[in-house]
N, C-alpha and C. Protein backbone atom coordinates (compact mmCIF):
# COMPACT_ATOMS: atom_id res chain seq x y z
N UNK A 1 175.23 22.03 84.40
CA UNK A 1 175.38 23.21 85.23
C UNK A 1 175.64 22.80 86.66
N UNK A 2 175.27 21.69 87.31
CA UNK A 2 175.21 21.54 88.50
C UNK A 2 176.90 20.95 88.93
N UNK A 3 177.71 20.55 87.73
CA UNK A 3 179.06 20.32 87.83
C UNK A 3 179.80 21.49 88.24
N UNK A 4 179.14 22.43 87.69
CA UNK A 4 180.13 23.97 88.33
C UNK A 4 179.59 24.47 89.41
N UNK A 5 178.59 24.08 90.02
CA UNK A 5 177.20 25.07 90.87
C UNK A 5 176.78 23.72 92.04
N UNK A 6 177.46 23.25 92.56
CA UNK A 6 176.89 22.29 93.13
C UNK A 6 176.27 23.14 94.25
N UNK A 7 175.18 22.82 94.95
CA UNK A 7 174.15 23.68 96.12
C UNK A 7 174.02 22.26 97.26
N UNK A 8 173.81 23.10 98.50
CA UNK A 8 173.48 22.27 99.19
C UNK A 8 171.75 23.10 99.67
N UNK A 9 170.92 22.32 99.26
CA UNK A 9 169.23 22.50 99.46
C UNK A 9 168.77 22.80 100.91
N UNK A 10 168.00 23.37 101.69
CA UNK A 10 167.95 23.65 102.45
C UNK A 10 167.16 22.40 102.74
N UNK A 11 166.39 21.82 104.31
CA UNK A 11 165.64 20.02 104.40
C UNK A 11 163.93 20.66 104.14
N UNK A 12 164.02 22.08 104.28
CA UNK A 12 162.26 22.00 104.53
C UNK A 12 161.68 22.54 103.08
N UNK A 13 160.54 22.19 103.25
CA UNK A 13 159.96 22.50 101.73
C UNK A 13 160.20 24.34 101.72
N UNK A 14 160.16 25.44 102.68
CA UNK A 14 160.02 26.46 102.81
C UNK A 14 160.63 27.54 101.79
N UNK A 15 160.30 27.97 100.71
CA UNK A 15 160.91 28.65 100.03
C UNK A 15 161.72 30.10 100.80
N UNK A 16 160.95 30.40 101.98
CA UNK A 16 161.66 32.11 102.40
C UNK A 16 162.03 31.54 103.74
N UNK A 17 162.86 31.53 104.26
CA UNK A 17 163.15 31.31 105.49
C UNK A 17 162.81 32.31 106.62
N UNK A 18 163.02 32.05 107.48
CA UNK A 18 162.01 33.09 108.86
C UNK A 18 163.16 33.49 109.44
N UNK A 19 163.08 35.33 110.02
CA UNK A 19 163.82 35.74 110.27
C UNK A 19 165.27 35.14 111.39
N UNK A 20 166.38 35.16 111.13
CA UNK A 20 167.79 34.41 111.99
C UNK A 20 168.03 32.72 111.48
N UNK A 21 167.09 32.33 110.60
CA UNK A 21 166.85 31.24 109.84
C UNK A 21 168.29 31.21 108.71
N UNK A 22 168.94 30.41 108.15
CA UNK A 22 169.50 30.32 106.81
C UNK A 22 168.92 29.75 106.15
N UNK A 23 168.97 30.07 104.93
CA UNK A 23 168.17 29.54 103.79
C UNK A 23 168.72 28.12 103.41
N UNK A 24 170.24 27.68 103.35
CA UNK A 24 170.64 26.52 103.23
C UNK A 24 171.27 26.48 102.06
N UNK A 25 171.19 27.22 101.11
CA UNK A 25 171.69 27.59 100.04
C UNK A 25 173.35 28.10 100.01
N UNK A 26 174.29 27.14 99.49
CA UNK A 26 175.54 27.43 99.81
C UNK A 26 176.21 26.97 98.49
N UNK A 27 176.82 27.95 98.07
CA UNK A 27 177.56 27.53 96.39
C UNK A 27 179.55 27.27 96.90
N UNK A 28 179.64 25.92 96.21
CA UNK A 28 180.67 25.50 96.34
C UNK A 28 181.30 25.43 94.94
N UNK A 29 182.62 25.95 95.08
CA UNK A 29 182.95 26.62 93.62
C UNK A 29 184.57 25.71 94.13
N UNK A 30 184.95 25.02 95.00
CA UNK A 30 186.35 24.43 95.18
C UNK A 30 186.10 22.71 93.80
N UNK A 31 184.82 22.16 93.74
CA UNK A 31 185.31 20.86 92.38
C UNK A 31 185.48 21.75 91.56
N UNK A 32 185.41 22.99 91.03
CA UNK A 32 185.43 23.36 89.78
C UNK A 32 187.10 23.61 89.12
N UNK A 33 186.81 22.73 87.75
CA UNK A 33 188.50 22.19 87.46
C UNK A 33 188.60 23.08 85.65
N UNK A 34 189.38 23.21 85.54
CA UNK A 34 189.69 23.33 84.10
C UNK A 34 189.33 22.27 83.44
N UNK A 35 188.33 22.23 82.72
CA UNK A 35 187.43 21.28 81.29
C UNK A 35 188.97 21.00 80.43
N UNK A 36 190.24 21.79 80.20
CA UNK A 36 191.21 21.60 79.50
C UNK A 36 192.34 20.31 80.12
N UNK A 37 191.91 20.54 81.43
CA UNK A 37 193.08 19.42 82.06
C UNK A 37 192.76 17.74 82.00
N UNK A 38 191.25 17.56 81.97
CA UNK A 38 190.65 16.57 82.19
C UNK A 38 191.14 15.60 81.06
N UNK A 39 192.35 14.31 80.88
CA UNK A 39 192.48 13.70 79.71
C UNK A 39 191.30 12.71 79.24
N UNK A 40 190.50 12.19 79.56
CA UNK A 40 189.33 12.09 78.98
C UNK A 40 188.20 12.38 78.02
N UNK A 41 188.96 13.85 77.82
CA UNK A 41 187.64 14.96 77.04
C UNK A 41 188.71 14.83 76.44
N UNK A 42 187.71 15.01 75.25
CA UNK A 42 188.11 15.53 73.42
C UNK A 42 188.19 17.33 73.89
N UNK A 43 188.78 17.29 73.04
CA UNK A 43 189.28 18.70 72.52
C UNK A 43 188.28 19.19 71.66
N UNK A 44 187.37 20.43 72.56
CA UNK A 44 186.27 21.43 71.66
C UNK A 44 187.05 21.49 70.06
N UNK A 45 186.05 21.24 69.58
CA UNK A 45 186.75 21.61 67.74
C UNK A 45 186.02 23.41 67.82
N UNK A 46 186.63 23.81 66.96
CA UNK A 46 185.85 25.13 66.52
C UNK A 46 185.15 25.24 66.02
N UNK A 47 184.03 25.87 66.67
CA UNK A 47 182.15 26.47 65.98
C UNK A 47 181.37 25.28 66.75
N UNK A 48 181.85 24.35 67.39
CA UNK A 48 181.42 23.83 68.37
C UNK A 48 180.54 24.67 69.47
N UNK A 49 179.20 24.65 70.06
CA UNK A 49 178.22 25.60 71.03
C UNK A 49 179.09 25.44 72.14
N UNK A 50 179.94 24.23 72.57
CA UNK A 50 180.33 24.73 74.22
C UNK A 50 181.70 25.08 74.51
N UNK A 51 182.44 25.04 72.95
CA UNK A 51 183.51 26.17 72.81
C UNK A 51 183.76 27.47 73.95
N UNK A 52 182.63 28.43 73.52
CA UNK A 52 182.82 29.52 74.71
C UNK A 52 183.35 29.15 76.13
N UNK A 53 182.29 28.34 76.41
CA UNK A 53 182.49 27.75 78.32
C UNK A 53 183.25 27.26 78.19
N UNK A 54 183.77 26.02 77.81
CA UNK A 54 185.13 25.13 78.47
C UNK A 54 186.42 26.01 77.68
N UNK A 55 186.62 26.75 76.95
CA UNK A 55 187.60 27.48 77.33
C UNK A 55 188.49 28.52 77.82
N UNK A 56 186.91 29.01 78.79
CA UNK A 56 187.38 30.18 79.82
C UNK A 56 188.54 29.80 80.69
N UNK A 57 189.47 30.66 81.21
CA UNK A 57 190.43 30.28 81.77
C UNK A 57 189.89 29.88 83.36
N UNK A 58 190.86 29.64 83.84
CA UNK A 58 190.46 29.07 85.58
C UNK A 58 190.18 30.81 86.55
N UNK A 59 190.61 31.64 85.96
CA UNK A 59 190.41 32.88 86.56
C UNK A 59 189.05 33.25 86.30
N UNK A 60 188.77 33.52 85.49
CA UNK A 60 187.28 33.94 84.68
C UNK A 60 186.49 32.74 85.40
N UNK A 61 186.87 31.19 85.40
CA UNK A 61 185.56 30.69 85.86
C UNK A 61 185.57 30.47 87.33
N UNK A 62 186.71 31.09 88.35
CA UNK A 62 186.92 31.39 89.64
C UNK A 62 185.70 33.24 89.54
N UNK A 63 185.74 33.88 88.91
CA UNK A 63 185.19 35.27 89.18
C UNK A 63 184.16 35.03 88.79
N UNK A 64 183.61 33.77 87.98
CA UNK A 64 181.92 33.75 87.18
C UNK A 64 181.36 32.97 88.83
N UNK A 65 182.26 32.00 89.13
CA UNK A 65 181.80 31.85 90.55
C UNK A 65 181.42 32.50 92.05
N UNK A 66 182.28 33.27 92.16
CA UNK A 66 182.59 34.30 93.07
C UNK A 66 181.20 35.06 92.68
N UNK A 67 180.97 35.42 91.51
CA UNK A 67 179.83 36.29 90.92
C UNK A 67 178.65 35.37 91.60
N UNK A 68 178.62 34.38 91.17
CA UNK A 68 177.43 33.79 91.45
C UNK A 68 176.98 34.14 92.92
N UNK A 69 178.09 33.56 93.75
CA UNK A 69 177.90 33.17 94.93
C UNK A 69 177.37 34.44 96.05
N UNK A 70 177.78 35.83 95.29
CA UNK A 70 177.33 37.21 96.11
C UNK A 70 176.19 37.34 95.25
N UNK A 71 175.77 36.74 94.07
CA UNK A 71 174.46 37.11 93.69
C UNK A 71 173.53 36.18 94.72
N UNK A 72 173.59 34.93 94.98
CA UNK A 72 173.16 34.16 96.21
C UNK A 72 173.15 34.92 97.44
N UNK A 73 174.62 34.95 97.69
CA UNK A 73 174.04 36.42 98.96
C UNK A 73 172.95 37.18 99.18
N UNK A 74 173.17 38.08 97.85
CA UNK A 74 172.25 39.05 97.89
C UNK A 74 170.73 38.70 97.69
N UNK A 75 170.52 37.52 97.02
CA UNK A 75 169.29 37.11 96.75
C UNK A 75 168.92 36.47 98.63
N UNK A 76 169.83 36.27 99.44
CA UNK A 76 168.96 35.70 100.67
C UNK A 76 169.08 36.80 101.29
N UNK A 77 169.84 38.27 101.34
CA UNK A 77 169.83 38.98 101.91
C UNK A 77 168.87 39.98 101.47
N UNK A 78 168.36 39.68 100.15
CA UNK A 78 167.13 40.13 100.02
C UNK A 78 165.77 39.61 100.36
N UNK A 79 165.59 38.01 100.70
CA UNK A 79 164.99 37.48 101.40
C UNK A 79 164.68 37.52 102.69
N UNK A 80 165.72 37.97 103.43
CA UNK A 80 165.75 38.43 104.75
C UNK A 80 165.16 39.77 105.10
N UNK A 81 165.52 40.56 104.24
CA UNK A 81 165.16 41.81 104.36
C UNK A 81 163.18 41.55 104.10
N UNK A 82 163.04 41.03 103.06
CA UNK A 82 161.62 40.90 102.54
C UNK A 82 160.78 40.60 104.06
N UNK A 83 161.50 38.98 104.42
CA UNK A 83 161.58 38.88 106.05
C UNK A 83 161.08 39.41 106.55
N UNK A 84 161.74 39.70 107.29
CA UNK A 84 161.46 41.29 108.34
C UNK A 84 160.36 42.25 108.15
N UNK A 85 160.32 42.72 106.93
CA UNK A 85 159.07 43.57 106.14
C UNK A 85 157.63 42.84 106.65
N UNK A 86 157.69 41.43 106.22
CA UNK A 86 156.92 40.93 106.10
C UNK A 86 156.30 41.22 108.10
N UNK A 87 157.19 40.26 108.60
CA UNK A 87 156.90 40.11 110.07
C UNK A 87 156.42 41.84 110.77
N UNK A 88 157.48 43.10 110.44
CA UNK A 88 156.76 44.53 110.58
C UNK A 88 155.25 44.48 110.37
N UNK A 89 155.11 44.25 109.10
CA UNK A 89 153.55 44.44 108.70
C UNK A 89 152.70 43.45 109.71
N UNK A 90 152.91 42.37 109.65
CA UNK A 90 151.95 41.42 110.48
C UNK A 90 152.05 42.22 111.80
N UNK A 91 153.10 42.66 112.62
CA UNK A 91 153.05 43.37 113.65
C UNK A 91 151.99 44.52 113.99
N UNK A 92 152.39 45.30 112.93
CA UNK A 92 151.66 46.55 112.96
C UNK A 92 149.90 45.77 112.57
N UNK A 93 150.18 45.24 111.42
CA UNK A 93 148.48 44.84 111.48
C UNK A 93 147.74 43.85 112.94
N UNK A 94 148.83 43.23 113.39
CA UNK A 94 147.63 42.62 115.08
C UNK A 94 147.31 43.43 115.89
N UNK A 95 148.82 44.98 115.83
CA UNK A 95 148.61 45.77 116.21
C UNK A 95 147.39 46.76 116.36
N UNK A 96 147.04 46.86 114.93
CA UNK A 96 145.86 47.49 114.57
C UNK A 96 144.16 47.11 114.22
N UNK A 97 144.42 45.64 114.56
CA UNK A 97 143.38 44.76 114.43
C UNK A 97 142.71 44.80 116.33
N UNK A 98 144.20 44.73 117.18
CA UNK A 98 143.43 45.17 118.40
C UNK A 98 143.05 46.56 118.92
N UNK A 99 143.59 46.98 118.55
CA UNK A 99 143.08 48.72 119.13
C UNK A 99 141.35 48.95 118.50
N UNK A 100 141.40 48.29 117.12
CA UNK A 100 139.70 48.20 116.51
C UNK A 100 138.81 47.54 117.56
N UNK A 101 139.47 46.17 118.15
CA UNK A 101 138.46 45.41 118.74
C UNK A 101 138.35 46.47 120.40
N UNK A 102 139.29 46.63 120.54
CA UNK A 102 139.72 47.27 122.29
C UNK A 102 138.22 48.67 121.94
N UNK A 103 138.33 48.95 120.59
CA UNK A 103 137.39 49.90 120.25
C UNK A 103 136.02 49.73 120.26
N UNK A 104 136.02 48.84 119.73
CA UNK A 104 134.75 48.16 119.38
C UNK A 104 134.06 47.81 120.65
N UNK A 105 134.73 47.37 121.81
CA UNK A 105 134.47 46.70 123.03
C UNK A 105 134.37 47.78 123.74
N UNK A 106 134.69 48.73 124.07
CA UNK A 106 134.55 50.32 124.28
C UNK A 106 133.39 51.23 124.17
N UNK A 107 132.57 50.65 122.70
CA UNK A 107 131.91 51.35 121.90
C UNK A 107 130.42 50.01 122.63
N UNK A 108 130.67 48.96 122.61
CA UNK A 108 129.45 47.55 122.95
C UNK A 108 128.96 48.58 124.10
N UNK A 109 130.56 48.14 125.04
CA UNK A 109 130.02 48.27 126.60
C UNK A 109 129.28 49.70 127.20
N UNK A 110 129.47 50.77 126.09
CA UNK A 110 129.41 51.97 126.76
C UNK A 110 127.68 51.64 126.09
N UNK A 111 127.26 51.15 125.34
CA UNK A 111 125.67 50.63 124.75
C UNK A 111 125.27 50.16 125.97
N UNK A 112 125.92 48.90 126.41
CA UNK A 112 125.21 48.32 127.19
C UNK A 112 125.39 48.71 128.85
N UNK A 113 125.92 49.18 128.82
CA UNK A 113 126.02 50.60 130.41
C UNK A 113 124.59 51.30 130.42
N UNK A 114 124.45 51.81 129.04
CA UNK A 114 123.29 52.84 128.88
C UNK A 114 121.73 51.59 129.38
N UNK A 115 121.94 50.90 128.28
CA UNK A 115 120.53 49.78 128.41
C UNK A 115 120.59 49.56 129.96
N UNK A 116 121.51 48.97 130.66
CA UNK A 116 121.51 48.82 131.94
C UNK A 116 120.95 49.71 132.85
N UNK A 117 121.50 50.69 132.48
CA UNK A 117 120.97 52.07 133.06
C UNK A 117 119.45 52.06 133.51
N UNK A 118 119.41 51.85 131.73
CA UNK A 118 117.25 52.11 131.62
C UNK A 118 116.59 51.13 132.32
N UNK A 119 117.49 49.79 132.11
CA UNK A 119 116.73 48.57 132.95
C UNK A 119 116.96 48.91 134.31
N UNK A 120 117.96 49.01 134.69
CA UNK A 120 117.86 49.11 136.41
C UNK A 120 116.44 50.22 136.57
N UNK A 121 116.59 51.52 135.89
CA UNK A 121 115.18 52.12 136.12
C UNK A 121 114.06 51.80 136.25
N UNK A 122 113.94 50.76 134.79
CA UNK A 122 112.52 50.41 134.76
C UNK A 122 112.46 49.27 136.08
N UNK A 123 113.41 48.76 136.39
CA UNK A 123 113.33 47.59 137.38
C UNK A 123 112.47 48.37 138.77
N UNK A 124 113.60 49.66 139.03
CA UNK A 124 112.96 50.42 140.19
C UNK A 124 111.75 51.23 139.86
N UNK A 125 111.29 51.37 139.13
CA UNK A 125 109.66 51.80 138.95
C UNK A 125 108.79 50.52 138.84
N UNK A 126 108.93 49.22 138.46
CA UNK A 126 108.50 48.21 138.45
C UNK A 126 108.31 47.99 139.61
N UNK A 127 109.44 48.18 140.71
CA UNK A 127 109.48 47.83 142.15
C UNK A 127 108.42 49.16 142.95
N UNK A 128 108.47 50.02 142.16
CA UNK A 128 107.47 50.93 143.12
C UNK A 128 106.25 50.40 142.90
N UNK A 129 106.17 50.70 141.75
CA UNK A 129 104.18 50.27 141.16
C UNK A 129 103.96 48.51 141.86
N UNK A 130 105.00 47.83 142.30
CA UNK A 130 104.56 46.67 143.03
C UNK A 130 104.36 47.31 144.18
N UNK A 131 104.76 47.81 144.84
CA UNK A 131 104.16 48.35 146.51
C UNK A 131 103.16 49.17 146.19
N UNK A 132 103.02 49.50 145.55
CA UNK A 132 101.99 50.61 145.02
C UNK A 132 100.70 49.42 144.99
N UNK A 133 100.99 48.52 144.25
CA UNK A 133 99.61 47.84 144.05
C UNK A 133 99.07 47.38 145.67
N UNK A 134 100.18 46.76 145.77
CA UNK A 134 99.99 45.94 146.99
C UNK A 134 99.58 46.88 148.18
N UNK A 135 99.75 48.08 148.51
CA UNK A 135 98.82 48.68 149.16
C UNK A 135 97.26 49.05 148.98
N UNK A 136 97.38 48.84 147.52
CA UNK A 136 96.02 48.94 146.93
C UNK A 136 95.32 47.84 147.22
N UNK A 137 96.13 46.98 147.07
CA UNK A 137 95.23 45.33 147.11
C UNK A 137 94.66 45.39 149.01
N UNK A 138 95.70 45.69 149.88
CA UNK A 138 95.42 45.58 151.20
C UNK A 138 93.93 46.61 151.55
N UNK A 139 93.90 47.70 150.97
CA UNK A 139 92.87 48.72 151.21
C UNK A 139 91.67 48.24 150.75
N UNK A 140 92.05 47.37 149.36
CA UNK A 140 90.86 46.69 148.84
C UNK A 140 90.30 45.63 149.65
N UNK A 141 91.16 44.91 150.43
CA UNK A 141 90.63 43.93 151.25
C UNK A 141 90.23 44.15 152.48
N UNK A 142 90.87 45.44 152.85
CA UNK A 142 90.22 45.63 154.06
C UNK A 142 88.52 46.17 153.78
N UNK A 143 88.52 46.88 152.56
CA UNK A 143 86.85 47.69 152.28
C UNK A 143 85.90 46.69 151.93
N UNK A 144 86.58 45.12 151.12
CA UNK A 144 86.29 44.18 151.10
C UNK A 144 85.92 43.24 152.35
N UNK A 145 86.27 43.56 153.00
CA UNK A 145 86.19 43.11 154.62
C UNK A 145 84.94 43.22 155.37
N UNK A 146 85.55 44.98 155.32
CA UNK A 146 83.88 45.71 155.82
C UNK A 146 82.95 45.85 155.21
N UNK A 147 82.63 45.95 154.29
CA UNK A 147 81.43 45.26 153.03
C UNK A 147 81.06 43.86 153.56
N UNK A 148 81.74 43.00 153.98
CA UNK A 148 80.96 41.57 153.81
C UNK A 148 80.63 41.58 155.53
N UNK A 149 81.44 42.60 156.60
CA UNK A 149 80.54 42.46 158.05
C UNK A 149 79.58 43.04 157.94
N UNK A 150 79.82 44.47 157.19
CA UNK A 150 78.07 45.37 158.31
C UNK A 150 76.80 44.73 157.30
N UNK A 151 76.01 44.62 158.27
CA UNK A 151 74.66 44.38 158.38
C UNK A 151 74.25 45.36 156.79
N UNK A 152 73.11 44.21 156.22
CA UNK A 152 72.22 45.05 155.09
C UNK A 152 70.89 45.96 155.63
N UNK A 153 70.53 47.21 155.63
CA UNK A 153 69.44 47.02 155.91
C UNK A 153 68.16 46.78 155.01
């Protein structure tokens, strides 16, 4: 088969190529000769299996080529297309993977706004009840004071 179908392989292992990429895949249908002209070859006998093929005419195996070669087409132009599909979706999904997080981060911070909130509060009632004491402590030391001057009687 590869006598009528010779391909040239694309170099990377990559089975789908990435979009503006060619696949590398190119059918060359110009060696293909009439099996009848070649004096070398015996002459198919009849009921022979490769009867059918080698004695299609050069037209028929010019149009079985031609056939091939837009089925190749279409098979990378369906690759391409797949392509594209593919890269849309990944789009739309980073797309939609950030608007979750942009959400999510939206949803943290507006938590931790609130906690902040309560802490700065409790911070400023913490800060009162410290002056609060500490006037207490001074009153205590001053009554503490005058307790240890005046005289017992």
């Amino acid at each position: 088969m590869a006598e009528f179908f010779p391909v040239k392989s694309a170099p990377t292992g990559q089975s789908t190529p990435k979009p503006g990429e060619d696949s590398g895949v190119v059918l060359d249908i110009s060696s293909i000769t009439e099996r009848g002209n070649s004096p070398g070859r015996k002459k198919p006998k009849l009921g022979d299996p490769q009867i059918a093929c080698s004695t299609l005419p050069g037209s028929q195996i010019g149009d079985l080529g031609r056939r091939a070669q837009e089925l190749v087409e279409r098979i990378n132009q369906s690759r391409d297309q797949d392509q594209e599909i593919i890269c849309s979706f990944e789009n739309q999904l980073l797309s939609k993977v950030k608007e979750q997080m942009f959400s999510n981060y939206e949803e943290q911070g507006q938590g931790m706004e609130e906690q902040l909130h309560e802490l700065s509060q409790v911070l400023e009632r913490s800060s009162q009840l410290s002056s609060e004491l500490q006037g207490v402590r001074a009153t205590l030391s001053v009554i503490n004071t005058n307790l240890l001057v005046t005289p017992r009687p």
